[in-house]
C-alpha atoms as a PDB file:
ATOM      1  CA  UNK A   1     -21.915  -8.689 -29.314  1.00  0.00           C
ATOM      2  CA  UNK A   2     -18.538  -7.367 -28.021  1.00  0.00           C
ATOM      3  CA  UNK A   3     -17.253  -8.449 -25.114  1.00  0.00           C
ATOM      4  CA  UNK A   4     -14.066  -7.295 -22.486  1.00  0.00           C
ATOM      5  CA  UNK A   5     -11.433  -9.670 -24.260  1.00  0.00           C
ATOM      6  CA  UNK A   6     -12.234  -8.457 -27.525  1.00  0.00           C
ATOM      7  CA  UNK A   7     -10.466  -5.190 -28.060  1.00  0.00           C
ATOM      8  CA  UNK A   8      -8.840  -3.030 -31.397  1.00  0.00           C
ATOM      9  CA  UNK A   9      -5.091  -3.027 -31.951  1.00  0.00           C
ATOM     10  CA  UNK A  10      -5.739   0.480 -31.993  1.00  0.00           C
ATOM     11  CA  UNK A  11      -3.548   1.680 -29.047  1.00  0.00           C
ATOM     12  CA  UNK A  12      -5.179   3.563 -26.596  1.00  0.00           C
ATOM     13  CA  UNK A  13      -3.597   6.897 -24.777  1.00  0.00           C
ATOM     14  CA  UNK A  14      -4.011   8.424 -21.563  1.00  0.00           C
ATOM     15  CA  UNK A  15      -2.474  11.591 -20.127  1.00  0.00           C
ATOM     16  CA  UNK A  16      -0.970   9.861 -17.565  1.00  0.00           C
ATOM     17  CA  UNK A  17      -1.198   6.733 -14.980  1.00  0.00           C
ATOM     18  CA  UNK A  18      -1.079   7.512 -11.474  1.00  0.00           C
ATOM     19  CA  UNK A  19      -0.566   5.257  -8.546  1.00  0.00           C
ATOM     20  CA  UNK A  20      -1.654   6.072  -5.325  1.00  0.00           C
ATOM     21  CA  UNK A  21      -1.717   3.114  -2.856  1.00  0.00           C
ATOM     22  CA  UNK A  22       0.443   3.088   0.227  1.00  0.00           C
ATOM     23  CA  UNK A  23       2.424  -0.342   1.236  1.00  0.00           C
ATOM     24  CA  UNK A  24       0.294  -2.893   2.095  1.00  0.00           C
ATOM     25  CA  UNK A  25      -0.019  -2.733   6.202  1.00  0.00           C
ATOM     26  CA  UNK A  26      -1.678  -5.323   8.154  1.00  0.00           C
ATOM     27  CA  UNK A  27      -4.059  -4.285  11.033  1.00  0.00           C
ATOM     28  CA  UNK A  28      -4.575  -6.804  14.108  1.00  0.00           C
ATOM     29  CA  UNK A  29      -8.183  -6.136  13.620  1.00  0.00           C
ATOM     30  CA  UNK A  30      -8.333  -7.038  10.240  1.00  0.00           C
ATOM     31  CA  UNK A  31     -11.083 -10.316   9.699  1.00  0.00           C
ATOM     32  CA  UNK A  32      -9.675 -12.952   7.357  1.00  0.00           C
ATOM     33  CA  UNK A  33     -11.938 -14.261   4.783  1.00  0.00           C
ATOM     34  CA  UNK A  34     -10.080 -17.878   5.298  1.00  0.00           C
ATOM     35  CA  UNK A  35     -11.140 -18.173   9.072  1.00  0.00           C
ATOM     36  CA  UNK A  36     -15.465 -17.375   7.918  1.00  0.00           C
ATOM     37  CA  UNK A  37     -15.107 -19.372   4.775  1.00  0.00           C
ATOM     38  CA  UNK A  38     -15.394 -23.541   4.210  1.00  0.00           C
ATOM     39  CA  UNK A  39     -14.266 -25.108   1.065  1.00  0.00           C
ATOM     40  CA  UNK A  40     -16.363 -26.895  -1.503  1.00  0.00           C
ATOM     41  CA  UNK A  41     -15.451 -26.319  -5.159  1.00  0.00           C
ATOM     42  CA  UNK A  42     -13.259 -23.881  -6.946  1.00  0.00           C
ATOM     43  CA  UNK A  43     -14.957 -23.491 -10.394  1.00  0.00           C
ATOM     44  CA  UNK A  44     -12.031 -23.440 -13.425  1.00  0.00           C
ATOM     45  CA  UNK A  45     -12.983 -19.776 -14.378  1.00  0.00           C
ATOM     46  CA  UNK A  46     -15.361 -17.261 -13.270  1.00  0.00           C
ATOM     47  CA  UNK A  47     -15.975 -14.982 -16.677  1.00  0.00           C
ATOM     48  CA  UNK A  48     -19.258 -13.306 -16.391  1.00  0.00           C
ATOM     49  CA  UNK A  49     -18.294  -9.872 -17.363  1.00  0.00           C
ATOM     50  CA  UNK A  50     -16.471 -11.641 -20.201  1.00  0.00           C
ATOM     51  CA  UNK A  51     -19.560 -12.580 -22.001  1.00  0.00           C
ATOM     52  CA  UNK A  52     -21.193  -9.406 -21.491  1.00  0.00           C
ATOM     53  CA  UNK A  53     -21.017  -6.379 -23.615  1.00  0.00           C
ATOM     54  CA  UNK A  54     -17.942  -4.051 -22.128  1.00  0.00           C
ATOM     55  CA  UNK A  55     -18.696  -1.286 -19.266  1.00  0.00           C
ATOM     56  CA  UNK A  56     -17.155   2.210 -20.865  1.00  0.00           C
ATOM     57  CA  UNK A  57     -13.589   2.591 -19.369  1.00  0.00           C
ATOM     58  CA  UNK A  58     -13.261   5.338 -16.493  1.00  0.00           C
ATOM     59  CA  UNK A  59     -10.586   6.817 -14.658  1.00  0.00           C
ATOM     60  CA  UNK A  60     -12.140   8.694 -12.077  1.00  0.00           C
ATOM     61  CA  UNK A  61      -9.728  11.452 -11.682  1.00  0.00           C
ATOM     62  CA  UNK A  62      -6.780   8.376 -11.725  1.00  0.00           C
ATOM     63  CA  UNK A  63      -4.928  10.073 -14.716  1.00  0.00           C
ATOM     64  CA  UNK A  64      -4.719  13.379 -12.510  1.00  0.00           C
ATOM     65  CA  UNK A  65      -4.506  12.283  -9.193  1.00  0.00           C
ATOM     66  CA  UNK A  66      -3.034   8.940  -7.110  1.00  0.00           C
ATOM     67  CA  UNK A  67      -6.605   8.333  -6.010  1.00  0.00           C
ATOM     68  CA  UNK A  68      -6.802   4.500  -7.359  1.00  0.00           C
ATOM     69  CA  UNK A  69      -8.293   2.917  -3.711  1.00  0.00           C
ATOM     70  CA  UNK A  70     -11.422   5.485  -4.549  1.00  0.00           C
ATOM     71  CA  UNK A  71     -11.607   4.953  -7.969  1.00  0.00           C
ATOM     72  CA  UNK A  72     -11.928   1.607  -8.255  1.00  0.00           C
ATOM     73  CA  UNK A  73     -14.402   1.528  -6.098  1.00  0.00           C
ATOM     74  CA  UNK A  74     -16.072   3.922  -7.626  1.00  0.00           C
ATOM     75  CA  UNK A  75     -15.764   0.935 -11.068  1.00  0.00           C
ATOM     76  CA  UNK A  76     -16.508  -1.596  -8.398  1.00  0.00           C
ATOM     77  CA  UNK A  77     -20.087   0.027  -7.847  1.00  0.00           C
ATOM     78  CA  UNK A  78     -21.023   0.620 -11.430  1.00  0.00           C
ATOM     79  CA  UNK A  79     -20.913  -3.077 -11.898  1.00  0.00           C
ATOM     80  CA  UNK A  80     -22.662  -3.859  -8.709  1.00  0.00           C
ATOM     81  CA  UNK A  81     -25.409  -1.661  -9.628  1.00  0.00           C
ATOM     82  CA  UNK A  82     -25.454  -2.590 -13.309  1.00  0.00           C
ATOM     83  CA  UNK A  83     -26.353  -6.291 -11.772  1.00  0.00           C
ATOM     84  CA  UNK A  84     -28.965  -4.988  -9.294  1.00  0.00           C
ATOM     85  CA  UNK A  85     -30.550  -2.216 -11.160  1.00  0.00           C
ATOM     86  CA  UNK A  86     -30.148  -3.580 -14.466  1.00  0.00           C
ATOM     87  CA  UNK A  87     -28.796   0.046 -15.287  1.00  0.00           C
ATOM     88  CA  UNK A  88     -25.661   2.063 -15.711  1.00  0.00           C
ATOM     89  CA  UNK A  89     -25.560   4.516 -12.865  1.00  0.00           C
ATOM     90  CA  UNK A  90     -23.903   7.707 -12.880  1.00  0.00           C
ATOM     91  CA  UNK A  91     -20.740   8.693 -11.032  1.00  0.00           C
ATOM     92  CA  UNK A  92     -18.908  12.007 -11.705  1.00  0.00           C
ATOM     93  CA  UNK A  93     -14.888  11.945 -12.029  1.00  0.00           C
ATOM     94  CA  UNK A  94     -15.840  14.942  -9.521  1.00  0.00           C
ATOM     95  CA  UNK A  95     -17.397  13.182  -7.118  1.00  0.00           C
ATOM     96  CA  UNK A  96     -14.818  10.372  -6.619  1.00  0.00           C
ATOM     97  CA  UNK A  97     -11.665  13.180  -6.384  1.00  0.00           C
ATOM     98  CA  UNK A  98     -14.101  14.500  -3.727  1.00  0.00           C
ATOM     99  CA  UNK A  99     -14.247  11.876  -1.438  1.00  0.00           C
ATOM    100  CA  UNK A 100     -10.729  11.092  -2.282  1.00  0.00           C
ATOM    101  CA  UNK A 101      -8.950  14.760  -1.105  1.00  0.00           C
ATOM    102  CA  UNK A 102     -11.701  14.809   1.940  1.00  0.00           C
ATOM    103  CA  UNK A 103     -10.062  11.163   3.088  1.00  0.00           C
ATOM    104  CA  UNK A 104      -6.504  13.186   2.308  1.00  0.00           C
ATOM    105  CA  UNK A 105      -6.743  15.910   4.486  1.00  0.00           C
ATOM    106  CA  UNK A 106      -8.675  14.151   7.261  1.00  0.00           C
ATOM    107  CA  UNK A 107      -6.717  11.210   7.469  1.00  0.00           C
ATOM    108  CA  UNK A 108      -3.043  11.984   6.141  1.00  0.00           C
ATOM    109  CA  UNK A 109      -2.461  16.292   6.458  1.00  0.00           C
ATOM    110  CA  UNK A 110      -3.883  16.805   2.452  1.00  0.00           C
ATOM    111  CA  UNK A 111      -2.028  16.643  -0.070  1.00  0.00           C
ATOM    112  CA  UNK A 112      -2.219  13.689  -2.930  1.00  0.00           C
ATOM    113  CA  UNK A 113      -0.332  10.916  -1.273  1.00  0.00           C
ATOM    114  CA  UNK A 114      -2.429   8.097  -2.265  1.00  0.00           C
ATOM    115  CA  UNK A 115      -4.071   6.273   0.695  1.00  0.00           C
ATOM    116  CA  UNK A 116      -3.455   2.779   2.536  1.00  0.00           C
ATOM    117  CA  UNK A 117      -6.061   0.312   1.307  1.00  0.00           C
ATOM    118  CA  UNK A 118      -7.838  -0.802   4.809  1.00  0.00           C
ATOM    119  CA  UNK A 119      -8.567   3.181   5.060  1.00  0.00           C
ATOM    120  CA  UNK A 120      -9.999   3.139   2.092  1.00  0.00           C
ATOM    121  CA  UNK A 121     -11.871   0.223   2.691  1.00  0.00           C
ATOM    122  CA  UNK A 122     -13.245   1.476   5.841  1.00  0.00           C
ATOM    123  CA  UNK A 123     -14.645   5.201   4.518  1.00  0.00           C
ATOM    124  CA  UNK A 124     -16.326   2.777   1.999  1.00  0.00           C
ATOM    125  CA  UNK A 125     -18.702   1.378   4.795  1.00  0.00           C
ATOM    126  CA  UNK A 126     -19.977   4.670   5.961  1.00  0.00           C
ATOM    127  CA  UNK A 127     -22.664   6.987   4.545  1.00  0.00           C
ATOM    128  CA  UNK A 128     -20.575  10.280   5.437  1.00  0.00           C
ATOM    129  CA  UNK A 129     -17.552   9.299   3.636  1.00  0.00           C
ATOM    130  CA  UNK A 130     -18.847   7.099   0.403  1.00  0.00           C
ATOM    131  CA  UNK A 131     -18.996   7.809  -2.948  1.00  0.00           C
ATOM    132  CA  UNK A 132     -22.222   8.997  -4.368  1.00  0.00           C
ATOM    133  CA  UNK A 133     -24.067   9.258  -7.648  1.00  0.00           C
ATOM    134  CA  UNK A 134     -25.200  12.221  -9.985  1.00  0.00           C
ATOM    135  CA  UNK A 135     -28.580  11.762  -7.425  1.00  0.00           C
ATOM    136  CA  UNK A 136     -26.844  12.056  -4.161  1.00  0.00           C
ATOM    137  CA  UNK A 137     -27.501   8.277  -3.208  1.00  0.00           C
ATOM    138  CA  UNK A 138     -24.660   6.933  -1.006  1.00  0.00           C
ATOM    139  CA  UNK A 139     -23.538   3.373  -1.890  1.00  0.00           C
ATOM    140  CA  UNK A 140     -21.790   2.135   0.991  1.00  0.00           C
ATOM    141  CA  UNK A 141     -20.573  -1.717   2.293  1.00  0.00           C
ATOM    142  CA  UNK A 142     -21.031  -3.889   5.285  1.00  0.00           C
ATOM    143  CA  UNK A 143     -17.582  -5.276   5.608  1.00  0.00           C
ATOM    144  CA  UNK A 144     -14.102  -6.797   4.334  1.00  0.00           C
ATOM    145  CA  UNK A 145     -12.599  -9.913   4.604  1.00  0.00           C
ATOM    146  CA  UNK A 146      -8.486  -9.836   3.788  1.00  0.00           C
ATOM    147  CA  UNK A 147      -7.972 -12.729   1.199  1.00  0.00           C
ATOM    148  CA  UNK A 148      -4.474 -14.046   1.181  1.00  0.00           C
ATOM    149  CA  UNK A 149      -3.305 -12.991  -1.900  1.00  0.00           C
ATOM    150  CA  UNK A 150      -0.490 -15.593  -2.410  1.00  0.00           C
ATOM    151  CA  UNK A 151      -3.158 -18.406  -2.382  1.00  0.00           C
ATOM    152  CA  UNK A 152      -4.307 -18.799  -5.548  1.00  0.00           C
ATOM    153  CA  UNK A 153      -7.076 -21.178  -4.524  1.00  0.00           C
ATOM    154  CA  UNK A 154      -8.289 -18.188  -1.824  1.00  0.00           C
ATOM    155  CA  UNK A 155      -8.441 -16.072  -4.579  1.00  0.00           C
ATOM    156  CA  UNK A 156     -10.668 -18.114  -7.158  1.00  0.00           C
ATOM    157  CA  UNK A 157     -12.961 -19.066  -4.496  1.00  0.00           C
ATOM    158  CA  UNK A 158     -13.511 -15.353  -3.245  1.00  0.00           C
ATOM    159  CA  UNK A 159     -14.035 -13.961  -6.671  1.00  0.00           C
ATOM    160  CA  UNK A 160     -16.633 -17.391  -7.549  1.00  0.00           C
ATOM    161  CA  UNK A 161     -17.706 -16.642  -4.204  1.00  0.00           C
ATOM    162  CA  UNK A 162     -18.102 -13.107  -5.315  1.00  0.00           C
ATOM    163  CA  UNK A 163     -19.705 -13.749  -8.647  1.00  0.00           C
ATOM    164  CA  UNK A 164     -19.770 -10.964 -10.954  1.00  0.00           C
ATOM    165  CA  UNK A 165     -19.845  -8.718  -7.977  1.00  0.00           C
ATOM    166  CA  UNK A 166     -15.877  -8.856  -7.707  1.00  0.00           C
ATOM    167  CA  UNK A 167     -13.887  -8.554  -4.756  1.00  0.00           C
ATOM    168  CA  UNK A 168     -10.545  -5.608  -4.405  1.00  0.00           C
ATOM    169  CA  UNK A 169      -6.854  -6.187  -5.230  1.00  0.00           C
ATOM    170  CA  UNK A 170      -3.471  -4.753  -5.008  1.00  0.00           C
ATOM    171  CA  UNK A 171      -0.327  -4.759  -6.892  1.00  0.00           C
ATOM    172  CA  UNK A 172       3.016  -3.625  -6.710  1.00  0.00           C
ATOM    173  CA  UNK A 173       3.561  -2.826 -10.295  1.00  0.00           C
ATOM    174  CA  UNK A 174       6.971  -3.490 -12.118  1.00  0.00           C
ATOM    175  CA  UNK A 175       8.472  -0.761 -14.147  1.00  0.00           C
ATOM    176  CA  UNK A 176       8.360  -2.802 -16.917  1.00  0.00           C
ATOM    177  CA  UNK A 177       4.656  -2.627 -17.207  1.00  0.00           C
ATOM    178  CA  UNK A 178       4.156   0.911 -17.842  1.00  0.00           C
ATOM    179  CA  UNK A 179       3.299   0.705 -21.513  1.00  0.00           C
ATOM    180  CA  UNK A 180       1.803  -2.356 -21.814  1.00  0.00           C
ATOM    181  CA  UNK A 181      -1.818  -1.483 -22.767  1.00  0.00           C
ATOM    182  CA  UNK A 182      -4.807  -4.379 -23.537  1.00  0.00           C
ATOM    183  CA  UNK A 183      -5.402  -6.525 -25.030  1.00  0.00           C
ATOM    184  CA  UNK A 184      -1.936  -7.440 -24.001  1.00  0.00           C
ATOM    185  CA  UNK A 185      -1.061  -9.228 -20.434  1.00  0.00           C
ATOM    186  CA  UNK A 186       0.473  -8.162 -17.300  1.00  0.00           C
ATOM    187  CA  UNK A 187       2.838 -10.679 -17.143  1.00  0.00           C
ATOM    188  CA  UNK A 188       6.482 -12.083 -15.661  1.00  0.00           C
ATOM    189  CA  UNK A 189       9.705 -11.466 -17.171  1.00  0.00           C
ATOM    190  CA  UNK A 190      10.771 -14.169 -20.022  1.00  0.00           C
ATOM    191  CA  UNK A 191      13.843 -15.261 -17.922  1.00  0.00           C
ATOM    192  CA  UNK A 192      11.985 -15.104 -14.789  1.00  0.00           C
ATOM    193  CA  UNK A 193      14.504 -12.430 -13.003  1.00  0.00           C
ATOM    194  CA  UNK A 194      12.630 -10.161 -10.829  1.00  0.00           C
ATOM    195  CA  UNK A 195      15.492  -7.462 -10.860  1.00  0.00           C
ATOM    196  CA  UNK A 196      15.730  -4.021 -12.135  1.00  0.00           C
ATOM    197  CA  UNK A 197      12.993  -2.872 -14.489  1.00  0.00           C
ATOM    198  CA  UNK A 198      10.630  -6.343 -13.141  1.00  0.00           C
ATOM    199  CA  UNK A 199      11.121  -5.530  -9.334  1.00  0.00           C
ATOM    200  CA  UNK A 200       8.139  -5.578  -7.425  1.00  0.00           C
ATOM    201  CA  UNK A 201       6.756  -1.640  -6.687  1.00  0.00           C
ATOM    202  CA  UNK A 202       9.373  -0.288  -9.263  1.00  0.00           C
ATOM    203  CA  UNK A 203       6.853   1.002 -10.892  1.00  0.00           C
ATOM    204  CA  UNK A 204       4.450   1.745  -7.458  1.00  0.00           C
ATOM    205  CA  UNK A 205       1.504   0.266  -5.958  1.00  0.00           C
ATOM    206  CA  UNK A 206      -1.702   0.250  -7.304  1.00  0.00           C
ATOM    207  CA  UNK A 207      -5.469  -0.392  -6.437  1.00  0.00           C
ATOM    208  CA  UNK A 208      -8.001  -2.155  -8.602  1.00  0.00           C
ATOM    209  CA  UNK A 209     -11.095  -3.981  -8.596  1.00  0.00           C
ATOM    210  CA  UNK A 210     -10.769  -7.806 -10.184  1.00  0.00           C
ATOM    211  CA  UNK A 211     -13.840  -8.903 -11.899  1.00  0.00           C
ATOM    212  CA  UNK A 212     -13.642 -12.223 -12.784  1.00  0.00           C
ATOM    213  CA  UNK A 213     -10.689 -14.974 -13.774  1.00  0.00           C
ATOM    214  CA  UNK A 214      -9.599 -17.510 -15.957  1.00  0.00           C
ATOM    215  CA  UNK A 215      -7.332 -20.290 -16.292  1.00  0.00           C
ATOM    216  CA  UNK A 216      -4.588 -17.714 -17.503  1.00  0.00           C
ATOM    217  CA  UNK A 217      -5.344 -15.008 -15.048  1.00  0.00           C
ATOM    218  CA  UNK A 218      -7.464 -12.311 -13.086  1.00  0.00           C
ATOM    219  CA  UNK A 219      -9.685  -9.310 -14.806  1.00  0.00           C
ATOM    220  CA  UNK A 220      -9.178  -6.132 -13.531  1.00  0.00           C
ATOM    221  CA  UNK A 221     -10.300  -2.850 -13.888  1.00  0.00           C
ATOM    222  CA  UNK A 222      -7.178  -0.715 -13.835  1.00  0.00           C
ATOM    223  CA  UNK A 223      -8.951   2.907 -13.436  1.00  0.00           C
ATOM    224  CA  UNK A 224      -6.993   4.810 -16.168  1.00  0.00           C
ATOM    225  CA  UNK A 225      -9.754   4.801 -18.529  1.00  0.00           C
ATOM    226  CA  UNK A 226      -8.310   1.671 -20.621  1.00  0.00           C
ATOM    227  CA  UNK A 227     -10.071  -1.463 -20.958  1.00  0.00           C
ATOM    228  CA  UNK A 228     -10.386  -4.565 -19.032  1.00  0.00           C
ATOM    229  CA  UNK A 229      -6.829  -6.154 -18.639  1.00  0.00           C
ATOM    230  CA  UNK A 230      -5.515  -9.358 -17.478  1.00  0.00           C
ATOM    231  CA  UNK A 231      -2.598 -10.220 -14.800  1.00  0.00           C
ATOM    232  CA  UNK A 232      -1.592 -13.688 -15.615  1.00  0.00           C
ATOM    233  CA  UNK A 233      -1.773 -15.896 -12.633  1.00  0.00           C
ATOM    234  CA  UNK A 234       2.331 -15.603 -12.390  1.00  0.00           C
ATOM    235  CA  UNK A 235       2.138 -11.956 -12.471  1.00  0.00           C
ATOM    236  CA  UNK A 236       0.084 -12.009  -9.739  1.00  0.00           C
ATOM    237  CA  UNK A 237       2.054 -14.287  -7.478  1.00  0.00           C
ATOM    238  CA  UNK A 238       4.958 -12.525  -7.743  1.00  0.00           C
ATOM    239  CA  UNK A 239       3.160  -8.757  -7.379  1.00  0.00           C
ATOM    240  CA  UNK A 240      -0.098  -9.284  -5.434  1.00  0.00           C
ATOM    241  CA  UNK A 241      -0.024  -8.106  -2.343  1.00  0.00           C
ATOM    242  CA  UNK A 242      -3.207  -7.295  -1.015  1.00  0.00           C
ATOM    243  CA  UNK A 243      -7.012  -9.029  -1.782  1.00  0.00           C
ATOM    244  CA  UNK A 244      -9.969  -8.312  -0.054  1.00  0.00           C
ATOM    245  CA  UNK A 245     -13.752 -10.195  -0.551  1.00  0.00           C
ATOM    246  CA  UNK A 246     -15.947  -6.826  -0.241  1.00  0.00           C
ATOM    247  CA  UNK A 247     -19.418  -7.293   1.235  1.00  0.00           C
ATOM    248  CA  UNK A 248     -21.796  -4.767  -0.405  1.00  0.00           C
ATOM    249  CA  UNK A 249     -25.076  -5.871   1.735  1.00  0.00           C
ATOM    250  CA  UNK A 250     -24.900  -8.590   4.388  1.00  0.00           C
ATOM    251  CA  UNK A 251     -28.691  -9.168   3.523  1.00  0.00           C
ATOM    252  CA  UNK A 252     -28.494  -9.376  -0.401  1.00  0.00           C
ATOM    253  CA  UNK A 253     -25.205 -11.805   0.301  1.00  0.00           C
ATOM    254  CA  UNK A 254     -27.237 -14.045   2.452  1.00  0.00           C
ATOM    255  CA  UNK A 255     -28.771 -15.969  -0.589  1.00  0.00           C
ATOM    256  CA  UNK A 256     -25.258 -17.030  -1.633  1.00  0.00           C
ATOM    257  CA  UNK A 257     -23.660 -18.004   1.846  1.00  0.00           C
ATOM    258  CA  UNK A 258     -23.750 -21.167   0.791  1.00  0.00           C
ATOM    259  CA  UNK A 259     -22.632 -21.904  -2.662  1.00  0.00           C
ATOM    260  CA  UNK A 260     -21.384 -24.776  -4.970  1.00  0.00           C
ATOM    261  CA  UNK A 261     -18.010 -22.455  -3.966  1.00  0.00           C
ATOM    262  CA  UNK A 262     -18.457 -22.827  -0.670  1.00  0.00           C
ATOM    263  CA  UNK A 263     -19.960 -21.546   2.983  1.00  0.00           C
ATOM    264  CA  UNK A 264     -19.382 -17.953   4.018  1.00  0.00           C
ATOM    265  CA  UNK A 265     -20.943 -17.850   7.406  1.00  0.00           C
ATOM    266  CA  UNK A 266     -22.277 -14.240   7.529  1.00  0.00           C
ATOM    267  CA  UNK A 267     -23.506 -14.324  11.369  1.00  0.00           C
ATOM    268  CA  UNK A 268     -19.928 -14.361  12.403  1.00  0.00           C
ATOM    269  CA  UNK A 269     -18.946 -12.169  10.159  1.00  0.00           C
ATOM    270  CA  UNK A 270     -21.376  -9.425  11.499  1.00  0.00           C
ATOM    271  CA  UNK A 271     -20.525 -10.601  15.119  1.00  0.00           C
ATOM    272  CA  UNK A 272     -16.715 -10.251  14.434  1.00  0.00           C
ATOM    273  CA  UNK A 273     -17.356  -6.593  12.200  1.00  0.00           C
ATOM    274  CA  UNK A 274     -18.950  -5.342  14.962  1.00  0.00           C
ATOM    275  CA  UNK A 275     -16.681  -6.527  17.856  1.00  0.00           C
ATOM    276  CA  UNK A 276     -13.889  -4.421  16.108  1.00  0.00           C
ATOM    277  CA  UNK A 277     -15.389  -1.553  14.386  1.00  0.00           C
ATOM    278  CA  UNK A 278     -17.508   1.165  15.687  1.00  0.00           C
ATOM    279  CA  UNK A 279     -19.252   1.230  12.195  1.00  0.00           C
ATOM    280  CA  UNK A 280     -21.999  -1.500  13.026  1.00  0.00           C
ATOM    281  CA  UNK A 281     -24.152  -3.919  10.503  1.00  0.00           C
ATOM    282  CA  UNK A 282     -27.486  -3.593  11.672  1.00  0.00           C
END
């Protein structure tokens, strides 16, 4: 059975990669995951989708347009429903550049200028403004928690937390990465000098959805219709700039609030979600 490490040395080409995620901005309502979540155990690796047969690379309309925050949620459901439904649903490339140019002109004037990732977030947690599938079904979230992406510990224990369910990322891409395709790595220079070609947003910033780790890095699903990739755990402390643990359902997370991971506590999270947003969890 194949799995998502096991790939051809057959290279793979796509039109083009966009980017589309604005800098990283931090709201004073934003709800960090570190002040709802308790310590217990950080597992060594989290590889679920690893040992499972590989979900058919998408791009959403992210080879046309700088719609990556949309996209990858768009990824980000498909596995969420494969787990629930036991099913691949359906998701049109149309229906995520949809969502993503109706966020455009009503938040930023139109235009493709990529979006700012808490926006993005947010339009995910209501019914008017989610994606839907090829059935008209709205798949929407309850809430966000910011992870601190430059604590590596945060990270595993959000994405174990998580399970195969995966949580969002961000990364200001180096230059130097634009043509490395899987299997290889994102990765850090040789020489470790972060200049020119290996500065941080050379490239530009991009969204994703991370779907598991390992003791050499995080799994991500990079939207351009290429397979599963891993950012070694350098490469992501020196261009990982934004995390978030994404709630789908506050009810179907209840079973895992407490975990060998850990203990989310959910009732504050719905009491502190719906002191700051007019979008309440029911």
């Amino acid at each position: 059975m194949a799995n998502e490490q096991q790939h051809t040395n057959e290279k793979i080409v796509v039109p083009e990669r966009r980017l589309g995620r604005m800098p990283a901005k931090v709201s004073r309502k934003a709800l960090q995951f570190s002040d709802f979540f308790q310590f217990i155990k950080i597992p060594k690796h989290c590889i679920y989708w690893q040992k499972k047969p590989a979900l058919p690379p998408r791009s959403f309309g992210n080879t046309q347009l700088g719609d990556c925050t949309r996209a990858k949620q768009a990824m980000a459901i498909l596995r969420m429903e494969e787990l629930e439904q036991h099913k691949l649903i359906n998701i049109t490339d149309e229906e995520v550049i949809r969502v993503y140019e109706d966020m455009e002109n009503r938040l930023y004037g139109g235009g493709d200028q990529g979006a700012y990732e808490e926006d993005a977030l947010d339009q995910w947690r209501k019914e008017d403004t989610t994606i839907r599938d090829d059935q008209g079904h709205p798949y929407t979230i309850d809430a966000y928690l910011r992870i601190d992406a430059q604590n590596h510990d945060q990270m595993k224990a959000a994405l174990a937390l998580a399970e195969a369910k995966g949580i969002a990322i961000c990364l200001n891409l180096p230059a130097a990465w634009q043509g490395v395709d899987p299997p290889a790595h994102w990765d850090v220079p040789p020489d470790k000098q972060f200049t020119g070609q290996w500065m941080a947003g050379s490239w530009g910033g991009h969204s994703m959805w991370a779907n598991g780790y390992s003791e050499e890095g995080v799994y991500v699903d990079d939207t351009w219709g290429l397979p599963n990739r891993l950012v070694t755990w350098d490469a992501m402390g020196a261009y990982c700039d934004e995390a978030h643990l994404v709630i789908d359902s506050i009810d179907s997370w209840r079973k895992k609030s407490t975990s060998d991971v850990g203990h989310l506590n959910l009732e504050q999270v719905v009491d502190a979600v719906n002191g700051v947003s007019s979008k309440k969890i029911e």
